[in-house]
C-alpha atoms as a PDB file:
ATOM      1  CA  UNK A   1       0.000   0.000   0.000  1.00  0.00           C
ATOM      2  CA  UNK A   2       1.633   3.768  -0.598  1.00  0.00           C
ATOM      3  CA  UNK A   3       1.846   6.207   1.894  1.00  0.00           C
ATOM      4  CA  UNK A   4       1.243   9.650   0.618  1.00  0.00           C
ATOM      5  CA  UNK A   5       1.937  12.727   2.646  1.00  0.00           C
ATOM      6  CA  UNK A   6      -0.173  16.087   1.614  1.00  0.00           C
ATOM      7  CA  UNK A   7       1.884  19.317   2.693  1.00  0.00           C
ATOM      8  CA  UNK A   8      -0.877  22.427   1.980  1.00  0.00           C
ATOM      9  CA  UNK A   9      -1.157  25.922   2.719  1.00  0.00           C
ATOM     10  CA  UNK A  10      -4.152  27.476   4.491  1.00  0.00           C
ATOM     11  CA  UNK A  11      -4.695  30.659   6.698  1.00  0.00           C
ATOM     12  CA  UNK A  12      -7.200  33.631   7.050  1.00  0.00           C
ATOM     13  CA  UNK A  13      -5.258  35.536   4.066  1.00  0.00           C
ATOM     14  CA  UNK A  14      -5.676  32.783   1.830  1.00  0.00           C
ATOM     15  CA  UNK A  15      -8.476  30.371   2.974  1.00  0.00           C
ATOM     16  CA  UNK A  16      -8.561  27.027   2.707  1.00  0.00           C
ATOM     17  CA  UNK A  17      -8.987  25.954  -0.492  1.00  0.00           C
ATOM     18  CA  UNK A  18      -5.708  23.958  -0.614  1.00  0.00           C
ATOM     19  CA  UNK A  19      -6.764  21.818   1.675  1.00  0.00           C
ATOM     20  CA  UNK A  20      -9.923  21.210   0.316  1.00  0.00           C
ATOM     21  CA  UNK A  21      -8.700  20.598  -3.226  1.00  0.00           C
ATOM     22  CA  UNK A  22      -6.069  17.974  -1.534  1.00  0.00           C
ATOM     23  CA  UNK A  23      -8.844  16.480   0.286  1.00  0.00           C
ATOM     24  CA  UNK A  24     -10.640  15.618  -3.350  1.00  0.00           C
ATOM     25  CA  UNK A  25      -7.456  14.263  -4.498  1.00  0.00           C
ATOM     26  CA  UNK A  26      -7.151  12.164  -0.902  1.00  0.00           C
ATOM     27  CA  UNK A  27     -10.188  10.717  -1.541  1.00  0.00           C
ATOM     28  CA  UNK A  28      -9.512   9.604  -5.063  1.00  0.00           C
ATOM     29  CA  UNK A  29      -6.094   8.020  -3.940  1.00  0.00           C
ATOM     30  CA  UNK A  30      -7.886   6.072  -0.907  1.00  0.00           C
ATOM     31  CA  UNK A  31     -10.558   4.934  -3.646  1.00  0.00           C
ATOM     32  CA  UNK A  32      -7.604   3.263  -5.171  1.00  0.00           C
ATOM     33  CA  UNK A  33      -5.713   1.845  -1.875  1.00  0.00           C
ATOM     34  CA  UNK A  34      -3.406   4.261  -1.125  1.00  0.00           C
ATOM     35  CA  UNK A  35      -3.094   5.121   2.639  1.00  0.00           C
ATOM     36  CA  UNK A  36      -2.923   9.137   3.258  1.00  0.00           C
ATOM     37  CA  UNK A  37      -2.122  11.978   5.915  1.00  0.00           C
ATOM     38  CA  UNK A  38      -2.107  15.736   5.958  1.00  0.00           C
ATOM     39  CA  UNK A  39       0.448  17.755   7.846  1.00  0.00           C
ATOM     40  CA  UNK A  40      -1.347  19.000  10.958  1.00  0.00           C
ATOM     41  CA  UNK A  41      -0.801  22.809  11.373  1.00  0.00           C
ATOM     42  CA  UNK A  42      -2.710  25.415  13.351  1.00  0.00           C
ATOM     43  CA  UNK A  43      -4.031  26.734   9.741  1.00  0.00           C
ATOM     44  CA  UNK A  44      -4.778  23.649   8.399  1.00  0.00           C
ATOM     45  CA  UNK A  45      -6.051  21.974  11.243  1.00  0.00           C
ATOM     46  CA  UNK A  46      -9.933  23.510  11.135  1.00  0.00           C
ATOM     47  CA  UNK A  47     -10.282  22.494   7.474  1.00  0.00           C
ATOM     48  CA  UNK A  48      -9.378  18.973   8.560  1.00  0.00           C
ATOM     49  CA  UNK A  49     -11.608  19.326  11.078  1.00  0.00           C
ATOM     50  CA  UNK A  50     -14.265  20.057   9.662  1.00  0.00           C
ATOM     51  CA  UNK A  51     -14.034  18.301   6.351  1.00  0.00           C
ATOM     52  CA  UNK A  52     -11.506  15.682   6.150  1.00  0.00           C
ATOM     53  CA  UNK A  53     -13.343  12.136   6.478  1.00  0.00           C
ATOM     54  CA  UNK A  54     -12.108   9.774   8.919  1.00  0.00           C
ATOM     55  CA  UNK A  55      -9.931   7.264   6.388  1.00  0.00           C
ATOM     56  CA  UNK A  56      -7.603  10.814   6.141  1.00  0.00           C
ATOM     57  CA  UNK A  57      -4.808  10.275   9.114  1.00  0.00           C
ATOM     58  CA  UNK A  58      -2.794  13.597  10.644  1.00  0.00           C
ATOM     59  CA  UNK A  59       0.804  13.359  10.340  1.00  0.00           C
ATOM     60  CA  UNK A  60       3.214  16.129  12.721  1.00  0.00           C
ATOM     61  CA  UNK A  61       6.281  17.952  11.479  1.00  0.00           C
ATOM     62  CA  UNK A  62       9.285  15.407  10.965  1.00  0.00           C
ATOM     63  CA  UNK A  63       6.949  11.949  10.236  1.00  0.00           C
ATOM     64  CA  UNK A  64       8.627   9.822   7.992  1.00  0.00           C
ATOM     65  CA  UNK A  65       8.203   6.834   5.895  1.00  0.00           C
ATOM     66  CA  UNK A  66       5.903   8.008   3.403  1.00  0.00           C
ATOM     67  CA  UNK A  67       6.092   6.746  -0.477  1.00  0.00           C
ATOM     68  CA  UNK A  68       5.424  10.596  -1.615  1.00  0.00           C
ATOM     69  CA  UNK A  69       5.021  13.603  -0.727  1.00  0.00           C
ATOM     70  CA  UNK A  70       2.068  16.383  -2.198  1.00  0.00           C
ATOM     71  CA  UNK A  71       3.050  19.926  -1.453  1.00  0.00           C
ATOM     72  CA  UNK A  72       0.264  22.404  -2.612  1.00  0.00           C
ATOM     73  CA  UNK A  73       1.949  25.067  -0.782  1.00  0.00           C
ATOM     74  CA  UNK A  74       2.407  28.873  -2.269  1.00  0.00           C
ATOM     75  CA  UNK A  75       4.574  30.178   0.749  1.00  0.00           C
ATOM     76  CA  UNK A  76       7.568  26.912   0.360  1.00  0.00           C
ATOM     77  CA  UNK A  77      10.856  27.995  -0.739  1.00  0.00           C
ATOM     78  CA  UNK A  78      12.529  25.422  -2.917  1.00  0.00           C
ATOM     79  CA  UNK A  79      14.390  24.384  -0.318  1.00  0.00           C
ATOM     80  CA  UNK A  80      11.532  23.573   2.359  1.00  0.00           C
ATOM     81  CA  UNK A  81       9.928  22.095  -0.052  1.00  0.00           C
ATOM     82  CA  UNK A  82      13.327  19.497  -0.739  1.00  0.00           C
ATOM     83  CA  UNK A  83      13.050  19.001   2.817  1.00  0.00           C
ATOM     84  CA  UNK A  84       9.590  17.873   2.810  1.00  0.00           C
ATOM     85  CA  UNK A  85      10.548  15.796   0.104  1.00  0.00           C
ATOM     86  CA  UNK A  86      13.316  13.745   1.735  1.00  0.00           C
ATOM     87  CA  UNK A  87      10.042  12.291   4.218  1.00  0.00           C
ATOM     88  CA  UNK A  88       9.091  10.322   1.357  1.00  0.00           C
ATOM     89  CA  UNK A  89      10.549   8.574  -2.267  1.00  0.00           C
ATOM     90  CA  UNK A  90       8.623  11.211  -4.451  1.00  0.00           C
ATOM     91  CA  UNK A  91       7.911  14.651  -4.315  1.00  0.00           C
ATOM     92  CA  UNK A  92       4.697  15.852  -6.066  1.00  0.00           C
ATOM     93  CA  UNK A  93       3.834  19.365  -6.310  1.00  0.00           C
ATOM     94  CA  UNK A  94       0.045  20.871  -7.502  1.00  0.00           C
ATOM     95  CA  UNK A  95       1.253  23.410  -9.145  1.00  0.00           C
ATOM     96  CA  UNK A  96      -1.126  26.728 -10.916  1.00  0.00           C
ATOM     97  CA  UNK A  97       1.049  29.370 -10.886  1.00  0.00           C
ATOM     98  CA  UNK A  98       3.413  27.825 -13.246  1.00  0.00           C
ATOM     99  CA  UNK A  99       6.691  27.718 -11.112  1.00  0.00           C
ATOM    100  CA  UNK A 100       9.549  25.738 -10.988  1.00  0.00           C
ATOM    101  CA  UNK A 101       9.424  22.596  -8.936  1.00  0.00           C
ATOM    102  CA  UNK A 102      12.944  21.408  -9.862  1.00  0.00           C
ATOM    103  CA  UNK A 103      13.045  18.426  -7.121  1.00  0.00           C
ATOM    104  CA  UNK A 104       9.438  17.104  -8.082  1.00  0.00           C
ATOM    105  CA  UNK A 105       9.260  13.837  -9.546  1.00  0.00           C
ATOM    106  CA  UNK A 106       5.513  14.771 -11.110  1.00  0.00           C
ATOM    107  CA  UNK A 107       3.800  18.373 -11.098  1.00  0.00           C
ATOM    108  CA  UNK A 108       0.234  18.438 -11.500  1.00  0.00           C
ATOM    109  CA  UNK A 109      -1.384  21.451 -12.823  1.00  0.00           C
ATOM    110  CA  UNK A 110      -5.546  21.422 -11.638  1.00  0.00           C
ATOM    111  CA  UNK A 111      -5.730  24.518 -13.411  1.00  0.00           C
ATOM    112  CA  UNK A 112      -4.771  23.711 -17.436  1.00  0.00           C
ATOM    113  CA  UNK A 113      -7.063  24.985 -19.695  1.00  0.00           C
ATOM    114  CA  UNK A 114      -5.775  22.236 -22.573  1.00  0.00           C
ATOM    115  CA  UNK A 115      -5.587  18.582 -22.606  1.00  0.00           C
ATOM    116  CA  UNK A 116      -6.989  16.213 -20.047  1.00  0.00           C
ATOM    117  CA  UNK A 117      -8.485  17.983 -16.987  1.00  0.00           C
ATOM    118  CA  UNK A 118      -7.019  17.379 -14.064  1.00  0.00           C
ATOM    119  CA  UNK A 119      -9.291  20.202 -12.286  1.00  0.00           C
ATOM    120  CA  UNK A 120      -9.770  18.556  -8.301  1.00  0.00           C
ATOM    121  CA  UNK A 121     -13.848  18.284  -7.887  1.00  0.00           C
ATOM    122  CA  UNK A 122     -15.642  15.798  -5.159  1.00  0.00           C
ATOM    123  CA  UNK A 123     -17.421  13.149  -6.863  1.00  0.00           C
ATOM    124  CA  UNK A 124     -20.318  14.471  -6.117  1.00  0.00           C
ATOM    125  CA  UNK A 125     -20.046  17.268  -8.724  1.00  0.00           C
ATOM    126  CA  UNK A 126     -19.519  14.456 -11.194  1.00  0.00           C
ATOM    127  CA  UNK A 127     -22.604  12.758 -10.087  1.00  0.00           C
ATOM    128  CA  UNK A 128     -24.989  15.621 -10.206  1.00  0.00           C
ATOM    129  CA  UNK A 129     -23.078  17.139 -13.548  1.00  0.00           C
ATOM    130  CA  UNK A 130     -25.934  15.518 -16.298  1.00  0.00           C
ATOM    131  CA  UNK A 131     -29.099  16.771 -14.059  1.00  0.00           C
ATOM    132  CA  UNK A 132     -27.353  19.923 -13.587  1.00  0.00           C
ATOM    133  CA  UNK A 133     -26.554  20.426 -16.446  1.00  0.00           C
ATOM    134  CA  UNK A 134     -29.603  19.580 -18.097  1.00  0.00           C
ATOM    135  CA  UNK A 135     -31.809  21.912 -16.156  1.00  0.00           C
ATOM    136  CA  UNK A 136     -29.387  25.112 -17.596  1.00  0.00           C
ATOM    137  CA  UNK A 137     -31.056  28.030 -19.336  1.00  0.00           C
ATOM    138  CA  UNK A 138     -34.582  28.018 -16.777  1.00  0.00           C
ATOM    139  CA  UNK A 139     -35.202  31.108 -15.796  1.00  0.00           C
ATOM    140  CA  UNK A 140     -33.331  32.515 -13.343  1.00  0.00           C
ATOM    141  CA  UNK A 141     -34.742  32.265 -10.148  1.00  0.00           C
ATOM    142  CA  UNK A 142     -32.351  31.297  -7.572  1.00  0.00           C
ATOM    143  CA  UNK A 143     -28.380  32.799  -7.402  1.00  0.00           C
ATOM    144  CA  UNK A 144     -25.825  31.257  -4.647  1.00  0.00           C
ATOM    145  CA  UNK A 145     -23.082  33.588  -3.499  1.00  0.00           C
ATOM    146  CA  UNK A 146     -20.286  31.333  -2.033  1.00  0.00           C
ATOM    147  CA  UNK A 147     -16.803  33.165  -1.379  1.00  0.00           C
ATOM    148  CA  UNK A 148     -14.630  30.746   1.068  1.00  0.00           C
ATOM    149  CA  UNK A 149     -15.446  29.855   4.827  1.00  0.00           C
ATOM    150  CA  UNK A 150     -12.492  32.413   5.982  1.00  0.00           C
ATOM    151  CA  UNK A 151     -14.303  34.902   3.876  1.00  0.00           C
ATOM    152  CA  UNK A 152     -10.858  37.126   3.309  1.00  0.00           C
ATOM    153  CA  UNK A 153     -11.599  40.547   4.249  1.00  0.00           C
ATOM    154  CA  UNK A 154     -15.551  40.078   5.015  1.00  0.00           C
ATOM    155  CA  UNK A 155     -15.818  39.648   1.251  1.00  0.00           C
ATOM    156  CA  UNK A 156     -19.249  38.098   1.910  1.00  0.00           C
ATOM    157  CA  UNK A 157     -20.800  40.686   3.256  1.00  0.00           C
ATOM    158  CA  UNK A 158     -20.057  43.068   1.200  1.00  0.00           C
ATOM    159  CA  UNK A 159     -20.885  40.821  -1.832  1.00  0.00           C
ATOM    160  CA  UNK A 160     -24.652  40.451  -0.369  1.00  0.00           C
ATOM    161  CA  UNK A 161     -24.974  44.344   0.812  1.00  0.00           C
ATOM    162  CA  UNK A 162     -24.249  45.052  -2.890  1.00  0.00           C
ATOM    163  CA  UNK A 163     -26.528  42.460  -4.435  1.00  0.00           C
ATOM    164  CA  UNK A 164     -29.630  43.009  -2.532  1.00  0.00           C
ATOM    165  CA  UNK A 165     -30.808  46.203  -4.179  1.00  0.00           C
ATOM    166  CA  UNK A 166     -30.655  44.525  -7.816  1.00  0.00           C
ATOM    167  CA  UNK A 167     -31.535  40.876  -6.975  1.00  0.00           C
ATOM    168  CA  UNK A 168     -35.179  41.996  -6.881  1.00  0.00           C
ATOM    169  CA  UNK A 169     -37.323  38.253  -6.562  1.00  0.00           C
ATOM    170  CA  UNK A 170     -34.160  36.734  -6.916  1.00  0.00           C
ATOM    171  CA  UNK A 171     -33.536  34.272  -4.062  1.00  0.00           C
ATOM    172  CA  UNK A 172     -29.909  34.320  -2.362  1.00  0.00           C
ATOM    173  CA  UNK A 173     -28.093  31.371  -0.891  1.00  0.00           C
ATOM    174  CA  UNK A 174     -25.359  32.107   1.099  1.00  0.00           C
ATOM    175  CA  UNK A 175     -22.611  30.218   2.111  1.00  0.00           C
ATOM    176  CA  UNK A 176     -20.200  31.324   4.891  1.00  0.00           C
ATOM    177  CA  UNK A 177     -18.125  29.979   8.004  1.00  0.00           C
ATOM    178  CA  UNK A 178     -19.447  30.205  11.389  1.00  0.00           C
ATOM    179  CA  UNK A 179     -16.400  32.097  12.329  1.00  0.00           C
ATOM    180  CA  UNK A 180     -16.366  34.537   9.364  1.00  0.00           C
ATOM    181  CA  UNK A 181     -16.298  37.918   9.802  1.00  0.00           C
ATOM    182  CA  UNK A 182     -18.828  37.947   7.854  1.00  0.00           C
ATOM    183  CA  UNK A 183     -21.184  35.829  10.127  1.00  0.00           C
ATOM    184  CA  UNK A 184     -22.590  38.755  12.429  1.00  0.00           C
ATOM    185  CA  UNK A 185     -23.593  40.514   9.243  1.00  0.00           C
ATOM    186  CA  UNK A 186     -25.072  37.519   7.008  1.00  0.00           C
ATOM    187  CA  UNK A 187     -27.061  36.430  10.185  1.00  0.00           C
ATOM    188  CA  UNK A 188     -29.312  39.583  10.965  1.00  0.00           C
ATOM    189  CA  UNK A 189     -29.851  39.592   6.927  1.00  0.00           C
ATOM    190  CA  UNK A 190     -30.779  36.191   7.470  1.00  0.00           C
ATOM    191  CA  UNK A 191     -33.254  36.671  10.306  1.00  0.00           C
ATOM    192  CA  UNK A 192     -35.156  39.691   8.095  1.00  0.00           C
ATOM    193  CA  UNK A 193     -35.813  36.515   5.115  1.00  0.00           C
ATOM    194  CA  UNK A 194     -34.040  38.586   2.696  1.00  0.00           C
ATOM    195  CA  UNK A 195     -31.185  35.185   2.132  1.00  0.00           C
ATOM    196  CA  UNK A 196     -30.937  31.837   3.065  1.00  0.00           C
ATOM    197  CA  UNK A 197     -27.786  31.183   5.154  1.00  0.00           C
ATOM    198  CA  UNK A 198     -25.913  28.122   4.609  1.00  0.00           C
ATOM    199  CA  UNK A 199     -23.290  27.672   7.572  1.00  0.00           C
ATOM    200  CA  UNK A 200     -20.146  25.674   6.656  1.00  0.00           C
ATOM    201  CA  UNK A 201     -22.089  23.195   4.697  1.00  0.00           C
ATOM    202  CA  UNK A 202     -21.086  19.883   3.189  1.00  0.00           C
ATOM    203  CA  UNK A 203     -23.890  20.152   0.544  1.00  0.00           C
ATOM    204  CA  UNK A 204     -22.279  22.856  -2.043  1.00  0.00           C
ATOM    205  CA  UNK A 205     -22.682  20.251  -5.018  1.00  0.00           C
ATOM    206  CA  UNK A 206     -26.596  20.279  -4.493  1.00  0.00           C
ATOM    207  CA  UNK A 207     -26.309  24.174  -3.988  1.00  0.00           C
ATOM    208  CA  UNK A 208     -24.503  24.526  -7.252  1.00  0.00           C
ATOM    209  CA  UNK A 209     -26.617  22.691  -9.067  1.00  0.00           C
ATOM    210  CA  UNK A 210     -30.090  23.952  -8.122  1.00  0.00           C
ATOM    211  CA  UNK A 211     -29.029  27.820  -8.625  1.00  0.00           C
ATOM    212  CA  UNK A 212     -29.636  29.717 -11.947  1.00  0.00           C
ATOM    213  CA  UNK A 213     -26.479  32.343 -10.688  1.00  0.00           C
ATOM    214  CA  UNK A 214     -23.282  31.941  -8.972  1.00  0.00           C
ATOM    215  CA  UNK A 215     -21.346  34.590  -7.199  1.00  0.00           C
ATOM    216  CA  UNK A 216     -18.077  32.994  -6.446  1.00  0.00           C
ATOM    217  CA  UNK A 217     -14.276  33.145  -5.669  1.00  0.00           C
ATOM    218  CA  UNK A 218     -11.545  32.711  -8.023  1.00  0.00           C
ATOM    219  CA  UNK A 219      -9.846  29.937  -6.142  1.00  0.00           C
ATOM    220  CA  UNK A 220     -10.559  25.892  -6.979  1.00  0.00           C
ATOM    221  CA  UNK A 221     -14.219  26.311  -6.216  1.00  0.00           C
ATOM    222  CA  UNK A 222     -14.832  27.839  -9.509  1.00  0.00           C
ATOM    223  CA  UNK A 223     -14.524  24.535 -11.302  1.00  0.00           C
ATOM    224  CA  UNK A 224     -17.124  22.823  -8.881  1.00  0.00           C
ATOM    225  CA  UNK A 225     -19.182  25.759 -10.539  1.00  0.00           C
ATOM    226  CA  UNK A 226     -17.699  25.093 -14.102  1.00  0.00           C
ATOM    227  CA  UNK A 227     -18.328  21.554 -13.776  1.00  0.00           C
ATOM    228  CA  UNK A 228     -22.053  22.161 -13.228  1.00  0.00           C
ATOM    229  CA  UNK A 229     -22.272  25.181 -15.500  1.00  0.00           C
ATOM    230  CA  UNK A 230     -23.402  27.410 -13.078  1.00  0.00           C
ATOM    231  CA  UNK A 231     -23.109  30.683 -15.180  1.00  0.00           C
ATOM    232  CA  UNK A 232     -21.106  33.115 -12.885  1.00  0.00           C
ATOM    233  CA  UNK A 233     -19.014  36.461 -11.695  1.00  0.00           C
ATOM    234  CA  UNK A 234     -15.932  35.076 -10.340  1.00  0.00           C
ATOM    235  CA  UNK A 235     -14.282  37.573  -7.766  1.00  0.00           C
ATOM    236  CA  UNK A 236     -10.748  37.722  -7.644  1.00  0.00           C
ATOM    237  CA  UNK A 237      -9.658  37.904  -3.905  1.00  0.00           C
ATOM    238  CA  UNK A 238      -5.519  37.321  -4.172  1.00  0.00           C
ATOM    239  CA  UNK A 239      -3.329  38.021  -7.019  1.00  0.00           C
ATOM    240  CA  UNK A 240      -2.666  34.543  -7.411  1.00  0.00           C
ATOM    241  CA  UNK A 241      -6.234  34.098  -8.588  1.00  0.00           C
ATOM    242  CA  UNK A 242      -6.266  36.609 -11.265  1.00  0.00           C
ATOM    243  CA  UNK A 243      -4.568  34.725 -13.975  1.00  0.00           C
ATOM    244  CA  UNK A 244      -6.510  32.229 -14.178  1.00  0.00           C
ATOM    245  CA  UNK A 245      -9.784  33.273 -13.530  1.00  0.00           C
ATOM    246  CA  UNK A 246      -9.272  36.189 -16.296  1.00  0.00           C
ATOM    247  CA  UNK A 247      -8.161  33.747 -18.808  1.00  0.00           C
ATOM    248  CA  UNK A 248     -11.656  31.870 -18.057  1.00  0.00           C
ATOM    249  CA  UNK A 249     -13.316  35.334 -18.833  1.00  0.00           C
ATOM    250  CA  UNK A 250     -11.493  35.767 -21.825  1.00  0.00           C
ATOM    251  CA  UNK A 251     -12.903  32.059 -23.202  1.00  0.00           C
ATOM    252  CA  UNK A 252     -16.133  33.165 -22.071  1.00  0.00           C
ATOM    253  CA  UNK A 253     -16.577  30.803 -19.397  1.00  0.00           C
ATOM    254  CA  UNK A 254     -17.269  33.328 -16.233  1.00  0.00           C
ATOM    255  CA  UNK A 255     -17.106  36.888 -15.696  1.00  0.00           C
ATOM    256  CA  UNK A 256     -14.486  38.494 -13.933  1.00  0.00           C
ATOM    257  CA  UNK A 257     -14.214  40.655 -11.438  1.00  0.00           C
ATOM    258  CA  UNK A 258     -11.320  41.859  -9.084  1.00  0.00           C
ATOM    259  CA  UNK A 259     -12.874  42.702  -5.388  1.00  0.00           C
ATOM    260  CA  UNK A 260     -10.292  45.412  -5.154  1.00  0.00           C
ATOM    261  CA  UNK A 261     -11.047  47.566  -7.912  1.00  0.00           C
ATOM    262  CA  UNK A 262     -12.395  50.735  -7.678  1.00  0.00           C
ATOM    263  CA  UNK A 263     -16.193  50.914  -7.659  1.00  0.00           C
ATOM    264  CA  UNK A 264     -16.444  47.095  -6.803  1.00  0.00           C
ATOM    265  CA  UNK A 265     -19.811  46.758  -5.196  1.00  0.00           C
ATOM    266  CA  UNK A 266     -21.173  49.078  -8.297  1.00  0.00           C
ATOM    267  CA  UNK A 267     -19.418  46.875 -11.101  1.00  0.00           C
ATOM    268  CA  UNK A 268     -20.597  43.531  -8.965  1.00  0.00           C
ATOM    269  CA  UNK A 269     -24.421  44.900  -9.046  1.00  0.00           C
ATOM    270  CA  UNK A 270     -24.040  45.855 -12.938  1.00  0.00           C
ATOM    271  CA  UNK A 271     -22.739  42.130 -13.968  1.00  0.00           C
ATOM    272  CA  UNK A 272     -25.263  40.443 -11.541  1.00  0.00           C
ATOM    273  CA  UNK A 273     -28.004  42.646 -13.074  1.00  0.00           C
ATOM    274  CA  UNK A 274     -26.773  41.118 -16.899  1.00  0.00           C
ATOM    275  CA  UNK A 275     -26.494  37.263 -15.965  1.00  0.00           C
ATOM    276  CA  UNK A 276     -30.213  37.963 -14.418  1.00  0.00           C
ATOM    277  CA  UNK A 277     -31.935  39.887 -17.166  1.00  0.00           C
ATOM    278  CA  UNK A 278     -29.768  38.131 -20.204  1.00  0.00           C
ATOM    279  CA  UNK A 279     -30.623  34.236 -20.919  1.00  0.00           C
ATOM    280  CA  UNK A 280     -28.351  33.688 -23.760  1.00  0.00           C
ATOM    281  CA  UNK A 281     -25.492  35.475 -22.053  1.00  0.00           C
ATOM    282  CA  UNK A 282     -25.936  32.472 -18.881  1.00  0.00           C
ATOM    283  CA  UNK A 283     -26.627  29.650 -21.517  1.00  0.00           C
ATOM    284  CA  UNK A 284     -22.876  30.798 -23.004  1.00  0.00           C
ATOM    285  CA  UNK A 285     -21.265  31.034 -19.798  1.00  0.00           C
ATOM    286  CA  UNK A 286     -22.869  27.270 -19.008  1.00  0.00           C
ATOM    287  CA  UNK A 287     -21.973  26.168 -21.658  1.00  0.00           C
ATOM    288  CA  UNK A 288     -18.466  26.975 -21.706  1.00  0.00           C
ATOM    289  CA  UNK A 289     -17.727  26.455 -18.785  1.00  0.00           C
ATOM    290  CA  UNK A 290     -19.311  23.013 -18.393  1.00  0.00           C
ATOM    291  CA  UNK A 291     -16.643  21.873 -21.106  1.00  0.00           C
ATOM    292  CA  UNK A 292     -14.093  22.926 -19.381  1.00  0.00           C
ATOM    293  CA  UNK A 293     -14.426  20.404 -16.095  1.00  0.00           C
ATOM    294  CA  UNK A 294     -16.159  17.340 -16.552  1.00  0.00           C
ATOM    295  CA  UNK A 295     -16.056  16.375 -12.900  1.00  0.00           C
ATOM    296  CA  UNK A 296     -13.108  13.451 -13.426  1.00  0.00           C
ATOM    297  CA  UNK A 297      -9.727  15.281 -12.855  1.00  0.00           C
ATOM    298  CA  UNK A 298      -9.542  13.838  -9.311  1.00  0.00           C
ATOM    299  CA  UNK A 299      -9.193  10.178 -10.756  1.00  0.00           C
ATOM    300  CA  UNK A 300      -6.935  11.440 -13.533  1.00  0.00           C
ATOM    301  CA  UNK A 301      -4.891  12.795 -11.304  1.00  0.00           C
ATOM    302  CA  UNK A 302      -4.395  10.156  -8.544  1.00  0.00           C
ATOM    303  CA  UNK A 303      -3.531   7.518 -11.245  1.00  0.00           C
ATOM    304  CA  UNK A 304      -0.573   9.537 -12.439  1.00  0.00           C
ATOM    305  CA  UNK A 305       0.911  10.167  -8.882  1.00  0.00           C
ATOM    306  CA  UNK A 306       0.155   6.227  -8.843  1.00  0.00           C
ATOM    307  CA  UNK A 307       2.052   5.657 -11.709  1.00  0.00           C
ATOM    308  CA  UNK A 308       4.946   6.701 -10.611  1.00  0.00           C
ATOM    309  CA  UNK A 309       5.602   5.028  -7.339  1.00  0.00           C
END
């Protein structure tokens, strides 16, 4: 059986969308027989917590005897991330950003645009993908704002303050974490009927799939979206979102938006206002997107770092 360490990054400036993407890929490599552990930190420790399933073990700084090592880690210098490395025979990095991972034995990019998709979605997108999809282009009736449980910067709220005034009958779902700074906010909004609140949830693919409109970040959650079409505006939180997630706006497979430009909560309104009013605008943006992510990069992926040990 092969051991496989995971090494990710997490914290309230960057969320924890890491972990959750390395949790997908966990899951696909214990489907298969491999035995797996994160690295137990003080940041990554409440994802675990409150998502990892209990096949996932917990390793501490300085465990050994693993057959690989995963870093998804944007904060290791080369030479941390040889250290890791020495823990186990192979070093695997998930890699976006397009840097140099000179001691890896495979790098993984969940991100490409071309080829094979190795984009890291639960398997519960993939089962929900052909109802999902086939509902696309109903009216739209329903829109789910979802921008990370650490909800950088009380992105959330602000999101929903600006959205209100042109949502009109447009129902929001709202997903958040209980210790967000957002929470306060979201729940007194929640209390007047005016959203639904969704608190740390393990039910985003059924969310996804029933909404006509996604607001969401531009980390790894937008290809749960893709993978479901759910036409979007995809906010870019961190700069090492923005590549990415304007390239997807420039094939027409979300709108983009950067949370720290000028006038935000004005241009947010205006693009929200189009996906709502224009039908063939979300039915391009579905469909698009959709064939982008078809819900199996998790396997693809975990039977390459297979391969090679």
């Amino acid at each position: 059986m092969s051991r496989i360490l995971f090494v990710c990054d997490a914290g309230p400036a960057i969320g924890g969308g890491h972990v959750m993407r390395c949790l997908t890929l966990a899951g696909a490599l214990t489907a298969r027989g491999a035995e797996v552990a994160f690295l137990e930190t003080p940041e990554t420790a409440p994802v675990l917590d409150a998502f990892a399933s209990p096949e996932i073990g917990r390793a501490a700084p300085g465990d050994g005897g693993f057959d690989a090592v995963l870093v998804d880690h944007y904060r290791l210098s080369l030479v941390e991330e040889a250290a890791f490395g020495a823990l186990g025979g192979q070093l695997v990095a998930l890699e976006d950003l397009g840097r140099p991972h000179p001691d890896a034995a495979l790098v993984i990019d969940p991100g490409a645009l071309d080829g094979p998709g190795y984009q890291l979605v639960r398997p519960d997108f993939g089962f929900l993908r052909p109802a999902a999809l086939a509902r696309r282009g109903d009216e739209a009736k329903r829109a789910l704002v979802s921008l990370g449980l650490t909800d950088v910067g009380g992105i959330t709220a602000r999101t929903v303050s600006a959205l209100l005034p042109a949502a009109g009958d447009i129902a929001l779902d709202v997903v958040v974490g209980a210790a967000a700074p957002s929470f306060p906010v979201l729940r007194a909004l929640a209390k007047d009927g005016r959203i639904t609140l969704h608190v740390e949830t393990d039910a985003m693919a059924e969310l996804i799939a029933e909404a006509d409109i996604g607001v969401g970040a531009g980390g790894s959650s937008l290809w749960e979206r893709a993978c479901l079409g759910l036409p979007s505006v995809t906010l870019i939180l961190a700069d090492n979102q923005r590549d990415l997630t304007m390239k997807l706006d420039e094939r027409g497979a979300t709108l983009a938006l950067d949370a720290r430009w000028p006038g935000f909560e004005t241009r947010l309104a205006t693009a929200f206002g189009r996906l709502v009013r224009a039908a063939p605008l979300r039915a391009r943006l579905s469909e698009t997107s959709a064939a982008l992510c078809d819900g199996q990069g998790a396997g693809r992926a975990a039977e390459r770092i297979l391969a090679i040990l």
